[in-house]
N, C-alpha and C. Protein backbone atom coordinates (compact mmCIF):
# COMPACT_ATOMS: atom_id res chain seq x y z
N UNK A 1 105.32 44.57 76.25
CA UNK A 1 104.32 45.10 77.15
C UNK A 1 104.70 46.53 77.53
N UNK A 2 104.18 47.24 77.59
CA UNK A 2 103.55 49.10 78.02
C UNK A 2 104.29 49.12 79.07
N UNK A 3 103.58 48.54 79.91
CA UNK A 3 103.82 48.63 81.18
C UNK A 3 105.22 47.79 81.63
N UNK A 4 105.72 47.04 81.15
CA UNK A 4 106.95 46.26 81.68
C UNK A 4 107.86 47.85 80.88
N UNK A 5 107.63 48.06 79.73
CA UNK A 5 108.98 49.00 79.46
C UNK A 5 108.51 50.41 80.25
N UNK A 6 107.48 51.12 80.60
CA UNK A 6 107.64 52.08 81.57
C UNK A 6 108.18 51.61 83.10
N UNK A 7 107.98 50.16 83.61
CA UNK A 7 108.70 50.03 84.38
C UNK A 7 109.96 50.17 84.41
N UNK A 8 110.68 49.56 83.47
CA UNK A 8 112.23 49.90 83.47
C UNK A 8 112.53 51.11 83.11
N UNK A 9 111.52 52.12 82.11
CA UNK A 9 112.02 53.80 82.27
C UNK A 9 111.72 54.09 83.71
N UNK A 10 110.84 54.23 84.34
CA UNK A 10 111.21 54.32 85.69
C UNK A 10 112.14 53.98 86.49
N UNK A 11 112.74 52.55 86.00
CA UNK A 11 113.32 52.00 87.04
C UNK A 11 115.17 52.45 86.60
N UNK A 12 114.95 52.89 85.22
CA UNK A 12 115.73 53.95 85.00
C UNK A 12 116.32 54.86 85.00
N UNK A 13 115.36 55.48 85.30
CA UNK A 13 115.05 56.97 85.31
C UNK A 13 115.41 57.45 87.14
N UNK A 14 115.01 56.42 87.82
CA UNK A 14 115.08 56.23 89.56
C UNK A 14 116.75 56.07 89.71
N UNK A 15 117.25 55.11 88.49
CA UNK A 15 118.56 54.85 89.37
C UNK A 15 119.46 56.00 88.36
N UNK A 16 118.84 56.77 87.29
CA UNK A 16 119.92 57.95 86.93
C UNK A 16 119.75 59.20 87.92
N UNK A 17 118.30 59.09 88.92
CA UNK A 17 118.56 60.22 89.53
C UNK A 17 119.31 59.45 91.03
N UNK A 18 119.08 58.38 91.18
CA UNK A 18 120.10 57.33 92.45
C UNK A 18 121.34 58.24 91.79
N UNK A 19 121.79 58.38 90.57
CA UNK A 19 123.11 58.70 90.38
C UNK A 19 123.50 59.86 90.20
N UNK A 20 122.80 60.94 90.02
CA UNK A 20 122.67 61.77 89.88
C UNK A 20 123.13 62.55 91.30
N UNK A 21 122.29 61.84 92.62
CA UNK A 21 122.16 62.39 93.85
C UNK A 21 123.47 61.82 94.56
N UNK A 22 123.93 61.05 94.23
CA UNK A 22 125.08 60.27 94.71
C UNK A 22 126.70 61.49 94.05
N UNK A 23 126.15 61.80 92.59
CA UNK A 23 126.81 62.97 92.06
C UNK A 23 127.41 63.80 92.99
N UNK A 24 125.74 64.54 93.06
CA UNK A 24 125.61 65.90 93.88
C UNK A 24 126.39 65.63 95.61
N UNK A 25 125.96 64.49 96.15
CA UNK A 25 127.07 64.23 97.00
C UNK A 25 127.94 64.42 97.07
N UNK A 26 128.91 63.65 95.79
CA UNK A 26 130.34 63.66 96.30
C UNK A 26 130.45 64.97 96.17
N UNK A 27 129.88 65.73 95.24
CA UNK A 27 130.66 66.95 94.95
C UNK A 27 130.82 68.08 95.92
N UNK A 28 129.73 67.66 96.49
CA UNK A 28 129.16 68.70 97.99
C UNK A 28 130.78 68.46 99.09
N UNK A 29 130.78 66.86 98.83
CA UNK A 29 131.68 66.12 99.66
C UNK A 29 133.25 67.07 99.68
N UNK A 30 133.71 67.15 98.29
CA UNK A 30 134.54 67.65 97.24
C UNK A 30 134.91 69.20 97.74
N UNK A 31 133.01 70.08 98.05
CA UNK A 31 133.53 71.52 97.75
C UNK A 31 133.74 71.55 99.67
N UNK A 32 133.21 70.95 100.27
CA UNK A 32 133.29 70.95 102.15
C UNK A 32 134.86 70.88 101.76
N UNK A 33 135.24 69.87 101.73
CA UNK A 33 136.81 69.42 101.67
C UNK A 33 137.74 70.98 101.50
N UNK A 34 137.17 71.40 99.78
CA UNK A 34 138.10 72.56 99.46
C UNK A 34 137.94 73.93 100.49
N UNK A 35 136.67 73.57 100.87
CA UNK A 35 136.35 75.11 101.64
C UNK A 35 137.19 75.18 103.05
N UNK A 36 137.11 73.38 103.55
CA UNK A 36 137.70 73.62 104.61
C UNK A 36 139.42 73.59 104.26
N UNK A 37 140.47 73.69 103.03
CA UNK A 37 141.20 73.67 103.18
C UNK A 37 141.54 75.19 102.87
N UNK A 38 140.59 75.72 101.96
CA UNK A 38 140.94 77.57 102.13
C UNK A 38 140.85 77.52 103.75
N UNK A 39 139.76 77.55 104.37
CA UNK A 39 140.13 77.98 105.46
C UNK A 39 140.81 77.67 106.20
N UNK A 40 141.95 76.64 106.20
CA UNK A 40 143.10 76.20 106.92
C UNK A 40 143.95 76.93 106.24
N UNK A 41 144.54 77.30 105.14
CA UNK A 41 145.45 78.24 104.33
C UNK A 41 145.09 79.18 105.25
N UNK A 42 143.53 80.01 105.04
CA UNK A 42 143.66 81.27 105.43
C UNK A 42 144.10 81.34 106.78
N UNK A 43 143.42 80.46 107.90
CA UNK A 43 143.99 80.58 109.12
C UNK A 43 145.44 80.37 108.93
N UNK A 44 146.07 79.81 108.65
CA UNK A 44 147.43 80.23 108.40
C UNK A 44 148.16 81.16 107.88
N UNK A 45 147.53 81.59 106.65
CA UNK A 45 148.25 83.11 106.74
C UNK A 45 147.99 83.82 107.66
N UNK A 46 147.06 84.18 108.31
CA UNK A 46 146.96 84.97 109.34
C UNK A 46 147.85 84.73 110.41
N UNK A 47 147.60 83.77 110.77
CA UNK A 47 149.12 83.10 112.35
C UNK A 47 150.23 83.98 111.87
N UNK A 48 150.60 83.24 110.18
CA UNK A 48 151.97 84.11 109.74
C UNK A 48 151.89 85.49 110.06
N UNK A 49 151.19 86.26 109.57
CA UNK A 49 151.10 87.38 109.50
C UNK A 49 150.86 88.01 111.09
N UNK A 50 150.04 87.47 111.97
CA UNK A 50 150.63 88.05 113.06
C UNK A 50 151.82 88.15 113.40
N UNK A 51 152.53 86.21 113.12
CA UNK A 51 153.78 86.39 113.72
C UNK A 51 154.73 87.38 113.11
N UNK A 52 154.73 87.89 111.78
CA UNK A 52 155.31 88.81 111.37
C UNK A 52 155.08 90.17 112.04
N UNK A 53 153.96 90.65 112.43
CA UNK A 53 153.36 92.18 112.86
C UNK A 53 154.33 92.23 114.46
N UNK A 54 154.15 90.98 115.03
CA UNK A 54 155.18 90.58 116.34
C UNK A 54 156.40 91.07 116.44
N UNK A 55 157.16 90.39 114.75
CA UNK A 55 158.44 90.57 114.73
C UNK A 55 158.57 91.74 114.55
N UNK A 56 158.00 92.32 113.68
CA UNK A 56 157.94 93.73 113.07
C UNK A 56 158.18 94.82 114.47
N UNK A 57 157.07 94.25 115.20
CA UNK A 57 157.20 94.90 116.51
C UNK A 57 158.00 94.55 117.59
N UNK A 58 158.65 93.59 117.48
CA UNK A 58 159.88 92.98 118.66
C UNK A 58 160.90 94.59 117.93
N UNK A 59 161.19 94.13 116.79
CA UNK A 59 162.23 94.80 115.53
C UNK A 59 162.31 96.35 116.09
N UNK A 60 161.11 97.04 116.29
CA UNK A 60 161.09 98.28 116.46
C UNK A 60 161.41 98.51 117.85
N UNK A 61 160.78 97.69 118.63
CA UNK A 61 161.55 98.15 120.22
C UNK A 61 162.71 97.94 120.29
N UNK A 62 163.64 96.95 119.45
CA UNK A 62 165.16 96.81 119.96
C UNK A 62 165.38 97.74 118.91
N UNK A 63 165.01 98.44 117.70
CA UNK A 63 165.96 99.82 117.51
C UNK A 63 165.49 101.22 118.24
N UNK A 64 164.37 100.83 118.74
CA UNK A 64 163.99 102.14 119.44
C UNK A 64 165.08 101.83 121.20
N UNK A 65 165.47 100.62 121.15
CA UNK A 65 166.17 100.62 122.79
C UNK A 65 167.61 100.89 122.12
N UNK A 66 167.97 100.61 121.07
CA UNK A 66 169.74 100.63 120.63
C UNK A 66 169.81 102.43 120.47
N UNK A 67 168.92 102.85 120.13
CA UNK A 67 168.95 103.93 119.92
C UNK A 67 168.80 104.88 121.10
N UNK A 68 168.37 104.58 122.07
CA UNK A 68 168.29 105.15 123.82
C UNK A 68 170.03 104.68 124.14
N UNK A 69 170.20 103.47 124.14
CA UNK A 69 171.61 103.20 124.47
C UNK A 69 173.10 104.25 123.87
N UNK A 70 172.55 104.23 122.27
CA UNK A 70 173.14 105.21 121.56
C UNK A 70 173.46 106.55 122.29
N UNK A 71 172.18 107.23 122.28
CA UNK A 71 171.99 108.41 122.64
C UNK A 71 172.17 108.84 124.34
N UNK A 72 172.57 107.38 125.30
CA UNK A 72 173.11 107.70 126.67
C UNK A 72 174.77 107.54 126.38
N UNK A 73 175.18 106.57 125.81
CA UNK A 73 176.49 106.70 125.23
C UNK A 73 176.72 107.92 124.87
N UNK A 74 176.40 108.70 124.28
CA UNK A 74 176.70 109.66 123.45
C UNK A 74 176.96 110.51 124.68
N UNK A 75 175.70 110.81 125.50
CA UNK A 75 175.74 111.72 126.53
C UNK A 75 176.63 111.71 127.81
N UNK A 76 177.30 110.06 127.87
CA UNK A 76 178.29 109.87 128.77
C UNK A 76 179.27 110.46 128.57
N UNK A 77 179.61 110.25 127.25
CA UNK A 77 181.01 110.09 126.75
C UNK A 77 181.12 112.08 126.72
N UNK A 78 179.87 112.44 126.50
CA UNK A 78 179.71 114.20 126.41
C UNK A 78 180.30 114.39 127.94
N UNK A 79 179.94 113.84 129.02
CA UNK A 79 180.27 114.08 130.55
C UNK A 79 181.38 113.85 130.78
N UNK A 80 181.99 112.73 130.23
CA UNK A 80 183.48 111.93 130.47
C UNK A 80 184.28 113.25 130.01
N UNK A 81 183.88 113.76 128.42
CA UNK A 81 185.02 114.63 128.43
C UNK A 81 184.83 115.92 128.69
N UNK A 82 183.95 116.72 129.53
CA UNK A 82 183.79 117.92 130.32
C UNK A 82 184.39 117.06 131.32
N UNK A 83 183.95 116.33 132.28
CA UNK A 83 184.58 115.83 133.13
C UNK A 83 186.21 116.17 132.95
N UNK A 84 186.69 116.03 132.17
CA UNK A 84 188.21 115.42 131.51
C UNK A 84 188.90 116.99 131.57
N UNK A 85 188.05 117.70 131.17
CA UNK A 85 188.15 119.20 130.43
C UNK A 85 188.30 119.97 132.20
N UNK A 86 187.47 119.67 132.62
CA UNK A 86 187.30 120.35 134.27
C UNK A 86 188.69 119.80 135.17
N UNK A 87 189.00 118.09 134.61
CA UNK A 87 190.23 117.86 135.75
C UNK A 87 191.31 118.81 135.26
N UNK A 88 191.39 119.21 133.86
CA UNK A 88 192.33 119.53 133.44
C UNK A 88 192.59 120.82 133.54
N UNK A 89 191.64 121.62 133.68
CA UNK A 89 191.75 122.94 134.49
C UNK A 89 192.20 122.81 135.36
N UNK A 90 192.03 122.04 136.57
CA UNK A 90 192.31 121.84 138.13
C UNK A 90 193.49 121.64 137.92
N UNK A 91 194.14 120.84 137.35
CA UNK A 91 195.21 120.40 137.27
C UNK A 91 196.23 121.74 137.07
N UNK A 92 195.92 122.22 135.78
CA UNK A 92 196.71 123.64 135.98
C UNK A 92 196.10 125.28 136.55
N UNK A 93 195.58 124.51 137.48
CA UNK A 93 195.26 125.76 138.63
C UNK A 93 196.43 125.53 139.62
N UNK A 94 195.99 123.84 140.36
CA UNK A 94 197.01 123.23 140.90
C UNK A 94 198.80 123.77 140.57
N UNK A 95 198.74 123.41 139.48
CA UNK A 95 200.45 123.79 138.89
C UNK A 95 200.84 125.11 138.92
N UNK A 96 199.55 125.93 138.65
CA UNK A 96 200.26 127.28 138.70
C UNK A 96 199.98 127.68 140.46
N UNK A 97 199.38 127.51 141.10
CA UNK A 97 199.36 127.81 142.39
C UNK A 97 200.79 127.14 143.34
N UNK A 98 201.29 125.55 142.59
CA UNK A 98 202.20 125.33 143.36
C UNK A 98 204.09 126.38 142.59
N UNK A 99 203.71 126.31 141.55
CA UNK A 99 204.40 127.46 140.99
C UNK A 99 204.82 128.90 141.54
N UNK A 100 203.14 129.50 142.03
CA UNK A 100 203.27 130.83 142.66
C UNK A 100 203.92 129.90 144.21
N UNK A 101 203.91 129.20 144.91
CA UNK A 101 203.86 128.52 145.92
C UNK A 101 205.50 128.81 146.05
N UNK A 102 206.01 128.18 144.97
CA UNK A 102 207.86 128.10 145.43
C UNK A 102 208.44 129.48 144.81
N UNK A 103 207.89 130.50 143.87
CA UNK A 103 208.30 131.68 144.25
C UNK A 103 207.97 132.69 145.00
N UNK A 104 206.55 132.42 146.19
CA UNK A 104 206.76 133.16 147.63
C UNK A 104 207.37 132.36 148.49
N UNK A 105 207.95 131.08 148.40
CA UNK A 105 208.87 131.04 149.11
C UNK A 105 210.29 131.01 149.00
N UNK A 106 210.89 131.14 147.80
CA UNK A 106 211.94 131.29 147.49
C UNK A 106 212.16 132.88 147.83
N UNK A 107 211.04 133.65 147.63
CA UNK A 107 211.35 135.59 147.85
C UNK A 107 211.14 135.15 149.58
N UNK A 108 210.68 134.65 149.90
CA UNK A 108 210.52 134.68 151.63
C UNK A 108 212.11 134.26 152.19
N UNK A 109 212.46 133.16 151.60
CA UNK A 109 213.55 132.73 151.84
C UNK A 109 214.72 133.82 151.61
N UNK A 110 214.48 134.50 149.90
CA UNK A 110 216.03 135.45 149.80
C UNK A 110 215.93 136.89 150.59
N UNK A 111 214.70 136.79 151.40
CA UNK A 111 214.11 137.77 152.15
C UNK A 111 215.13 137.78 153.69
N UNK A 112 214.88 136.45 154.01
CA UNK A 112 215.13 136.11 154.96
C UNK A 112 216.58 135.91 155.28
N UNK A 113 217.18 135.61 154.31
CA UNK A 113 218.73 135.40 153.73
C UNK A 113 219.16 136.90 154.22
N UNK A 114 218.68 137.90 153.31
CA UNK A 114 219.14 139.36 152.78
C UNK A 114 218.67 139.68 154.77
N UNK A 115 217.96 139.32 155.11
CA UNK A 115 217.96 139.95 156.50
C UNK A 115 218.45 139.73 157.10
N UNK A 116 219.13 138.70 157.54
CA UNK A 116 219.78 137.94 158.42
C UNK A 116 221.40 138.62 158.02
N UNK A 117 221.78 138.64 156.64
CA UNK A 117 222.76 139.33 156.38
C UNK A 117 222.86 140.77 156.69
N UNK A 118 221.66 141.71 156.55
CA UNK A 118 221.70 142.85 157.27
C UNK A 118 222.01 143.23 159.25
N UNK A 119 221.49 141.63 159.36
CA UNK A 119 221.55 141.76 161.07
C UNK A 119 223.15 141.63 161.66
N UNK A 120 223.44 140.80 160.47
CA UNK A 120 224.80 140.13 160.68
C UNK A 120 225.96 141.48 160.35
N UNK A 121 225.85 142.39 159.56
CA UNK A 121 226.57 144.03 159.22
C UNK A 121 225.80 144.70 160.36
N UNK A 122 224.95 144.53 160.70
CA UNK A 122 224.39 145.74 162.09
C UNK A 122 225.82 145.15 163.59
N UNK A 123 225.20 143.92 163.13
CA UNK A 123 226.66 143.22 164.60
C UNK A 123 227.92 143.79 164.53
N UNK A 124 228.17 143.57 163.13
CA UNK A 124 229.37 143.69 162.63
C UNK A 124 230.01 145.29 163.27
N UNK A 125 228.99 146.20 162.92
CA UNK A 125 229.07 147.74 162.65
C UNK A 125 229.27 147.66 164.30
N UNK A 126 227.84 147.25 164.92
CA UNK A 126 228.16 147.78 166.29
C UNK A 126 229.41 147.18 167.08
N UNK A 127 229.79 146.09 166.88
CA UNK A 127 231.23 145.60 167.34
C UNK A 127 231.76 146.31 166.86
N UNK A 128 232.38 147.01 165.41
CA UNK A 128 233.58 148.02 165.38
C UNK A 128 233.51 149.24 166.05
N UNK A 129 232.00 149.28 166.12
CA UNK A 129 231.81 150.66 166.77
C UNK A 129 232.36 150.45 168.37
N UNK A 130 231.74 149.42 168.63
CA UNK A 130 232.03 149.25 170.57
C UNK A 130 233.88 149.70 170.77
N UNK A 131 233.62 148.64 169.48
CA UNK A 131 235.85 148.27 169.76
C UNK A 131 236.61 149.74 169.51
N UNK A 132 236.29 150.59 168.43
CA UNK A 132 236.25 151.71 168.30
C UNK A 132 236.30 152.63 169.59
N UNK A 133 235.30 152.55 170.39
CA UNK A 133 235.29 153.13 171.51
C UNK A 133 236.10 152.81 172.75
């Protein structure tokens, strides 16, 4: 019969496109899946990659701060030894002032010596002179 075998091409034909659409499903199913796992990759590289731009930038402030530390070190240690340089002048200002110090008083002293010995020949003189008389 005609009609019994166009029924089953239809009824054919209905369940190759039943399968057909069931196809197109999964595959739809398939490309959602892949799309959403690029975009979990990609959101993840990105996280990475901030956290890298972070580090990158933590990285640069601690050599831009080692390098301030550096460069006050440097400038201490420049002060420490002017500092060092200035005591050490003082020091022999000090030495030569206590230097000049004990030879005006050693000339004060052979000053004082040599006079006292002159006072002591003036006595002397005027006692021979008195006794003399």
């Amino acid at each position: 019969s005609l009609r019994g075998a166009l029924e089953a091409e239809r009824q054919a034909a209905a369940a190759a496109g039943m399968e057909r659409k069931a196809e197109v499903q999964k595959a739809r199913s398939e490309l959602g899946e892949a799309v959403k796992g690029v975009n979990k990759e990609r959101a993840a590289r990105q996280e990475a990659e901030g956290r890298a731009r972070e580090s990158e930038a933590r990285a640069g402030e601690a050599a831009a701060a080692l390098e301030g530390l550096r460069k006050r070190h440097e400038a201490e240690r420049g002060a420490l030894q002017e500092s060092a340089k200035e005591k050490g002048k003082l020091l022999d200002a000090e030495r030569k002032a206590k230097a000049d110090l004990e030879v005006r008083l050693l000339a004060s002293e052979e000053a004082a010596a040599a006079k006292e010995a002159a006072a002591r020949r003036l006595e002397e003189r005027a006692r021979e002179g008195a006794e003399a008389l």
